[in-house]
PDB file of N, CA and C in Angstrom:
ATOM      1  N   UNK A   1     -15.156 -10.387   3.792  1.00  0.00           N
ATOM      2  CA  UNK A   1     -14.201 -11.110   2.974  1.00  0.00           C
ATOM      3  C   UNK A   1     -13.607 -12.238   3.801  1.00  0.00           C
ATOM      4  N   UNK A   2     -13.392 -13.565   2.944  1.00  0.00           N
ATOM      5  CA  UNK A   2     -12.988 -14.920   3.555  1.00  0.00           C
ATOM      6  C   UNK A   2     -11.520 -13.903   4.122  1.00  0.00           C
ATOM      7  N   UNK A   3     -10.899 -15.001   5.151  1.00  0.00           N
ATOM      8  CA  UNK A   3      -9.540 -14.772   5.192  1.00  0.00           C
ATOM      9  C   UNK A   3      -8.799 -16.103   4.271  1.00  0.00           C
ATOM     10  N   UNK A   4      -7.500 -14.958   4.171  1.00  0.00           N
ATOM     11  CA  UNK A   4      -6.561 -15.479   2.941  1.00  0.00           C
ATOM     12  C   UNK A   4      -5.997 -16.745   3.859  1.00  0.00           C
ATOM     13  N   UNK A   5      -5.747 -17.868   3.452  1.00  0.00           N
ATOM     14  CA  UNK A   5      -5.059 -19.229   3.843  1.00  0.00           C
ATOM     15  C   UNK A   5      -3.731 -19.367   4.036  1.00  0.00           C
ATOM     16  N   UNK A   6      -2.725 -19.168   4.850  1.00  0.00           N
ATOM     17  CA  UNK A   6      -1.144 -19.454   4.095  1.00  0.00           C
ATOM     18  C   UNK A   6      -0.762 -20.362   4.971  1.00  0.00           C
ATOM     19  N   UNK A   7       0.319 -21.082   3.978  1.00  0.00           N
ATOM     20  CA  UNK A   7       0.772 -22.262   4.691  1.00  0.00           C
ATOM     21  C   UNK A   7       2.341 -21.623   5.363  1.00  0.00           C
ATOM     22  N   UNK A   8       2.427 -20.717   5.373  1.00  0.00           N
ATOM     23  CA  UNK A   8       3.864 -20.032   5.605  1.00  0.00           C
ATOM     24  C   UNK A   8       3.796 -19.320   6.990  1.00  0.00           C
ATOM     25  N   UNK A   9       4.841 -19.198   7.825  1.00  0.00           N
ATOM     26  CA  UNK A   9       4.438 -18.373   9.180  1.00  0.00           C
ATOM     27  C   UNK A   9       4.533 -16.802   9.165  1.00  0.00           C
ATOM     28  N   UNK A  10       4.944 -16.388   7.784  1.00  0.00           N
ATOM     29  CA  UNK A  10       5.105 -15.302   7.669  1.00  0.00           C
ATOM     30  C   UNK A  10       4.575 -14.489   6.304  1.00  0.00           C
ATOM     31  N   UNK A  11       3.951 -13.758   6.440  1.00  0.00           N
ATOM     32  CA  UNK A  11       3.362 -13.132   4.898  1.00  0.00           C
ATOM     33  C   UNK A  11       3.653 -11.500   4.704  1.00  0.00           C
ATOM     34  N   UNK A  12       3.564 -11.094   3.298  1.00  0.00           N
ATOM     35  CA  UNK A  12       3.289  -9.794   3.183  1.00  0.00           C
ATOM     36  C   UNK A  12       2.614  -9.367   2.711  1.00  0.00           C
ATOM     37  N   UNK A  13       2.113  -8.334   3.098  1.00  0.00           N
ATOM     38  CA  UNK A  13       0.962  -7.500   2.208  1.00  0.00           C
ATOM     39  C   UNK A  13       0.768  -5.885   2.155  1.00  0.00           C
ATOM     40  N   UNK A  14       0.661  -6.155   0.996  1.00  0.00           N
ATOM     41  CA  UNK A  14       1.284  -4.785  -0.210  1.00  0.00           C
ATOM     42  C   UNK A  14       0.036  -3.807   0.003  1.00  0.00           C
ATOM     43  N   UNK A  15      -1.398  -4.407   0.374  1.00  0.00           N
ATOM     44  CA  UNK A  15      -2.775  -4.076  -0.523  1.00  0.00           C
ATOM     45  C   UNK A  15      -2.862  -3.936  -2.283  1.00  0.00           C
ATOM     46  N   UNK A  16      -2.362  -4.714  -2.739  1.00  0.00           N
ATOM     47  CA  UNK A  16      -2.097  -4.853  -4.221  1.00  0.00           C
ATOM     48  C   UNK A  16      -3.610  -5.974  -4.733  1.00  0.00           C
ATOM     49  N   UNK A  17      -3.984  -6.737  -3.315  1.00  0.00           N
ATOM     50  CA  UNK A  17      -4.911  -7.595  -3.642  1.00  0.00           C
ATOM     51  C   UNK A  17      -6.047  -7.980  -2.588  1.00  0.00           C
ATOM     52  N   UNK A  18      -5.743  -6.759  -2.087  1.00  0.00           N
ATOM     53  CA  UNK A  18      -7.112  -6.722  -1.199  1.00  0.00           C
ATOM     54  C   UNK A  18      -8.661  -6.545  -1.901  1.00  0.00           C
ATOM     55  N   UNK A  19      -9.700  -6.507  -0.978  1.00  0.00           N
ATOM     56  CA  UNK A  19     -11.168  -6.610  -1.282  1.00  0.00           C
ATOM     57  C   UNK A  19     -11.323  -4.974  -1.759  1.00  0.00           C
ATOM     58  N   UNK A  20     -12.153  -5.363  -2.801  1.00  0.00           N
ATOM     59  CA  UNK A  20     -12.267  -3.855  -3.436  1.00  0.00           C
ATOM     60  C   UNK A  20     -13.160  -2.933  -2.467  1.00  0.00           C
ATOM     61  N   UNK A  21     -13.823  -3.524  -1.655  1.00  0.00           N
ATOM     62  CA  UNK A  21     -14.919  -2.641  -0.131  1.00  0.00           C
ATOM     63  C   UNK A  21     -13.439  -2.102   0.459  1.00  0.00           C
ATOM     64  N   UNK A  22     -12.340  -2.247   0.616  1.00  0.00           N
ATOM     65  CA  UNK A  22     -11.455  -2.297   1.729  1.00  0.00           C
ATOM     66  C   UNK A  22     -10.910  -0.279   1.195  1.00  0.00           C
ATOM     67  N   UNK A  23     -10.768  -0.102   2.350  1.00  0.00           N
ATOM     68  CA  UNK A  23     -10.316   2.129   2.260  1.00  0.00           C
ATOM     69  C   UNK A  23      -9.064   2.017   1.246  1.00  0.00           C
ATOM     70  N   UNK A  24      -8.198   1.198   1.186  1.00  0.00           N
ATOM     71  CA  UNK A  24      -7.298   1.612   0.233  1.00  0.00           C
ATOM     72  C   UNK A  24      -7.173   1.078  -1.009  1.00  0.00           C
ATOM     73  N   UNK A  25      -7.264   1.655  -2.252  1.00  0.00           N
ATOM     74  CA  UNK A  25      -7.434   1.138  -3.549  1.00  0.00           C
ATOM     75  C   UNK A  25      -6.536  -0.094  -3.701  1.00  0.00           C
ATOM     76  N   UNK A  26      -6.413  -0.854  -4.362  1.00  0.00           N
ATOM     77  CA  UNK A  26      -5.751  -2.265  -4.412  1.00  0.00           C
ATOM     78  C   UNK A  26      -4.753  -1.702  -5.769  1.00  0.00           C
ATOM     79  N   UNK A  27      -5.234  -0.962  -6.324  1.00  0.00           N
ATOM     80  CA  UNK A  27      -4.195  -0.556  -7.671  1.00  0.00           C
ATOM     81  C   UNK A  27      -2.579   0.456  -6.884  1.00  0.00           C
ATOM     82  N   UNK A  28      -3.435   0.642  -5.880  1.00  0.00           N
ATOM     83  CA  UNK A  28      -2.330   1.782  -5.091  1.00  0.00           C
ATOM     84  C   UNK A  28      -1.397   0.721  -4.747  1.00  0.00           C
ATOM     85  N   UNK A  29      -2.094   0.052  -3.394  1.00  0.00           N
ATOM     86  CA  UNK A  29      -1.734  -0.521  -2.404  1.00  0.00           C
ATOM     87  C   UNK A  29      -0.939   0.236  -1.018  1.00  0.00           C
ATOM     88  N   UNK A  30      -0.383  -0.568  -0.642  1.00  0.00           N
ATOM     89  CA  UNK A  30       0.308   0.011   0.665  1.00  0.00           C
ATOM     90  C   UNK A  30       1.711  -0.009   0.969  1.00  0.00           C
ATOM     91  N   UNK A  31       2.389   0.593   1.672  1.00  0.00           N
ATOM     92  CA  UNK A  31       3.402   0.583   2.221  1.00  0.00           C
ATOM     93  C   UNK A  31       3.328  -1.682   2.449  1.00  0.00           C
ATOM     94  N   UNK A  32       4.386  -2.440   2.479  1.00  0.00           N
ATOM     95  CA  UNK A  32       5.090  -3.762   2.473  1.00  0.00           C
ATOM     96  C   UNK A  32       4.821  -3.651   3.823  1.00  0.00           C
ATOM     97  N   UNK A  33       3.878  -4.792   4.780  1.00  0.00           N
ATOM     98  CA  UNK A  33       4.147  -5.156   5.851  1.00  0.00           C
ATOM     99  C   UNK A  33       4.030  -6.581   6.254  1.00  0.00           C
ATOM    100  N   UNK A  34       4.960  -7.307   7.159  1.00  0.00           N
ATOM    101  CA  UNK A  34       5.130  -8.793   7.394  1.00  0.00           C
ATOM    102  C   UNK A  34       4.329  -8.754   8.475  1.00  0.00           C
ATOM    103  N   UNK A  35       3.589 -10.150   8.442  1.00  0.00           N
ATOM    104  CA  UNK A  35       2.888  -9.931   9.436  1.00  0.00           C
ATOM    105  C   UNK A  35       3.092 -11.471  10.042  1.00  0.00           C
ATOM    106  N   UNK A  36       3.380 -11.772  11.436  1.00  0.00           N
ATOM    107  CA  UNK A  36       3.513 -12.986  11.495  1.00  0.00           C
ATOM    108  C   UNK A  36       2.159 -13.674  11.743  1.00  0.00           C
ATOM    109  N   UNK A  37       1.747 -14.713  11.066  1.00  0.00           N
ATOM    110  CA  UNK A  37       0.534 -15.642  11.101  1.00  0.00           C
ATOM    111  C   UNK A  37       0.543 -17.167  11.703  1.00  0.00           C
ATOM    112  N   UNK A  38       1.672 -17.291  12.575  1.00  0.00           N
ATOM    113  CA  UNK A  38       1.821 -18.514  13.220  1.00  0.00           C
ATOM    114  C   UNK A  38       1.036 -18.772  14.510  1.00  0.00           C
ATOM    115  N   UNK A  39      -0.339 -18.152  14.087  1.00  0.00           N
ATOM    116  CA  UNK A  39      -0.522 -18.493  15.796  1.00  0.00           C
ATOM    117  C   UNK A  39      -2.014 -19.215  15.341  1.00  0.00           C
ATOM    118  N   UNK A  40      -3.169 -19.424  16.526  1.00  0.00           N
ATOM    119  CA  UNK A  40      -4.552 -19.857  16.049  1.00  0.00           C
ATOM    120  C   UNK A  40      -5.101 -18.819  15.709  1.00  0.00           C
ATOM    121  N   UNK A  41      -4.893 -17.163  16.201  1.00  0.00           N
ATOM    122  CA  UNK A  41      -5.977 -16.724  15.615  1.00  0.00           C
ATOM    123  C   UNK A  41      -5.688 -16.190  14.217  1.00  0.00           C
ATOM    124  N   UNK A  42      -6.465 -15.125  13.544  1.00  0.00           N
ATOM    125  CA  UNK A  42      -6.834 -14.512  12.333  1.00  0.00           C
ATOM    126  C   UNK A  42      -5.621 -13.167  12.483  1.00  0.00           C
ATOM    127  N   UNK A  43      -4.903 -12.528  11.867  1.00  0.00           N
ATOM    128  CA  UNK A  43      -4.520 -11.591  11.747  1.00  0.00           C
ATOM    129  C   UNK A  43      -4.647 -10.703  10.555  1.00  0.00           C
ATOM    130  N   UNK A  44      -4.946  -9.253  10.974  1.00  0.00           N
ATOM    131  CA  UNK A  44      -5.359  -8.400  10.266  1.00  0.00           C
ATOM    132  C   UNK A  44      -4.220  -7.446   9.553  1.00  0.00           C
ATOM    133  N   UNK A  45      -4.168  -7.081   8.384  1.00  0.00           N
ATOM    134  CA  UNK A  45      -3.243  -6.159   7.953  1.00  0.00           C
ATOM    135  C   UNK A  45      -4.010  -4.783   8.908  1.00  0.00           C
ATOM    136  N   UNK A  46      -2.355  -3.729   9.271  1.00  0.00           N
ATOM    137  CA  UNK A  46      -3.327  -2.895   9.681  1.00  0.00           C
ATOM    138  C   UNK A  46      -3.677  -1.700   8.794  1.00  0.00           C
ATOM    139  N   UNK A  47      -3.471  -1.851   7.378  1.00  0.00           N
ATOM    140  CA  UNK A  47      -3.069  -0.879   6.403  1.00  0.00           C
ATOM    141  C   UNK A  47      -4.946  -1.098   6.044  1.00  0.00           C
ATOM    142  N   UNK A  48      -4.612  -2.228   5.301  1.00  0.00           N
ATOM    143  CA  UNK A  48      -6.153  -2.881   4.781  1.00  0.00           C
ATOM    144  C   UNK A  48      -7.265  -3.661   4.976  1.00  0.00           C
ATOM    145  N   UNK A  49      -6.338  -3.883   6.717  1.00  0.00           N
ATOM    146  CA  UNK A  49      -7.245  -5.214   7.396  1.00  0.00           C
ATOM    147  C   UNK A  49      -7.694  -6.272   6.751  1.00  0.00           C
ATOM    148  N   UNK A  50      -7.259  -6.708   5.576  1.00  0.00           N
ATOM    149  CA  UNK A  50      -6.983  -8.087   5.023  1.00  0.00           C
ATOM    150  C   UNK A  50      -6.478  -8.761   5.780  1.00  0.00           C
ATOM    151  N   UNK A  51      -7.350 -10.024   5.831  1.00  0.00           N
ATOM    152  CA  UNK A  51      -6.799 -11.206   6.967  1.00  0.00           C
ATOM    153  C   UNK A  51      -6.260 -12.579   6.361  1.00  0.00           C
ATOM    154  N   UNK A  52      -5.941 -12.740   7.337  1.00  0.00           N
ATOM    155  CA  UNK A  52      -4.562 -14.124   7.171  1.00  0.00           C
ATOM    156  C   UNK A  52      -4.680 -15.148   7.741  1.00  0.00           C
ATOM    157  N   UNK A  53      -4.640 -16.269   7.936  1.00  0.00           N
ATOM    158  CA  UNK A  53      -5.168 -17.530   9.034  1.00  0.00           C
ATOM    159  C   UNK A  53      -3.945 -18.640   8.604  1.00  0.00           C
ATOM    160  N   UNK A  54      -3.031 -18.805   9.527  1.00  0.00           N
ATOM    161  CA  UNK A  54      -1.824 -19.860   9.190  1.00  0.00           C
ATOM    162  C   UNK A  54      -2.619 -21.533   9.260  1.00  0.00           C
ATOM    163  N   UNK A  55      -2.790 -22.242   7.957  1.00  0.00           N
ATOM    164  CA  UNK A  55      -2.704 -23.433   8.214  1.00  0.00           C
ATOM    165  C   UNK A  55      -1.199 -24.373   8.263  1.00  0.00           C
ATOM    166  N   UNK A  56      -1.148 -25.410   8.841  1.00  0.00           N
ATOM    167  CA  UNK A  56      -0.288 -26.153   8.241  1.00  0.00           C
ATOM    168  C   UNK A  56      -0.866 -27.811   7.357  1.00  0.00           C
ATOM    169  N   UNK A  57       0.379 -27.734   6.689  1.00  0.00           N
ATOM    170  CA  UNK A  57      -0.244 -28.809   5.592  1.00  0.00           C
ATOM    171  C   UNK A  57      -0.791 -30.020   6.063  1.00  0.00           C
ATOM    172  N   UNK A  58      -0.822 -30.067   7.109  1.00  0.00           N
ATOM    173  CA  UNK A  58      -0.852 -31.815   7.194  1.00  0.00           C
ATOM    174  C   UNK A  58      -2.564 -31.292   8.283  1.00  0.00           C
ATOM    175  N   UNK A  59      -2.916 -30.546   8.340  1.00  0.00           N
ATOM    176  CA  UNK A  59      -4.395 -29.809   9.062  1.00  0.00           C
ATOM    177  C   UNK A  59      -5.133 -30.861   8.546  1.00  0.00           C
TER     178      UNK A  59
END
């Protein structure tokens, strides 16, 4: 699965909209975790390992 794009330094994720391959059902989801995405690399939820990649707008 692509990683998700955000223009924000900070995100959350529920697993409400993760990849349906991913261990936890997306109808469930997960326990709310912030994950900070301000850096170059990729960060992983560690619930659903859905990933995150901070752009900024002007990239």
């Amino acid at each position: 699965m692509n990683p998700t794009i955000t223009h924000e330094p900070v995100v959350m994720c529920d697993g409400k909209n993760s990849d349906k391959n991913a261990t936890i059902s997306s109808e469930v989801g997960h326990p709310a975790v912030y994950l900070h995405v301000n850096t170059k690399d990729v960060v992983h939820c560690p619930y659903c390992s859905r990933s995150f990649v901070f752009k900024l707008d002007f990239e």
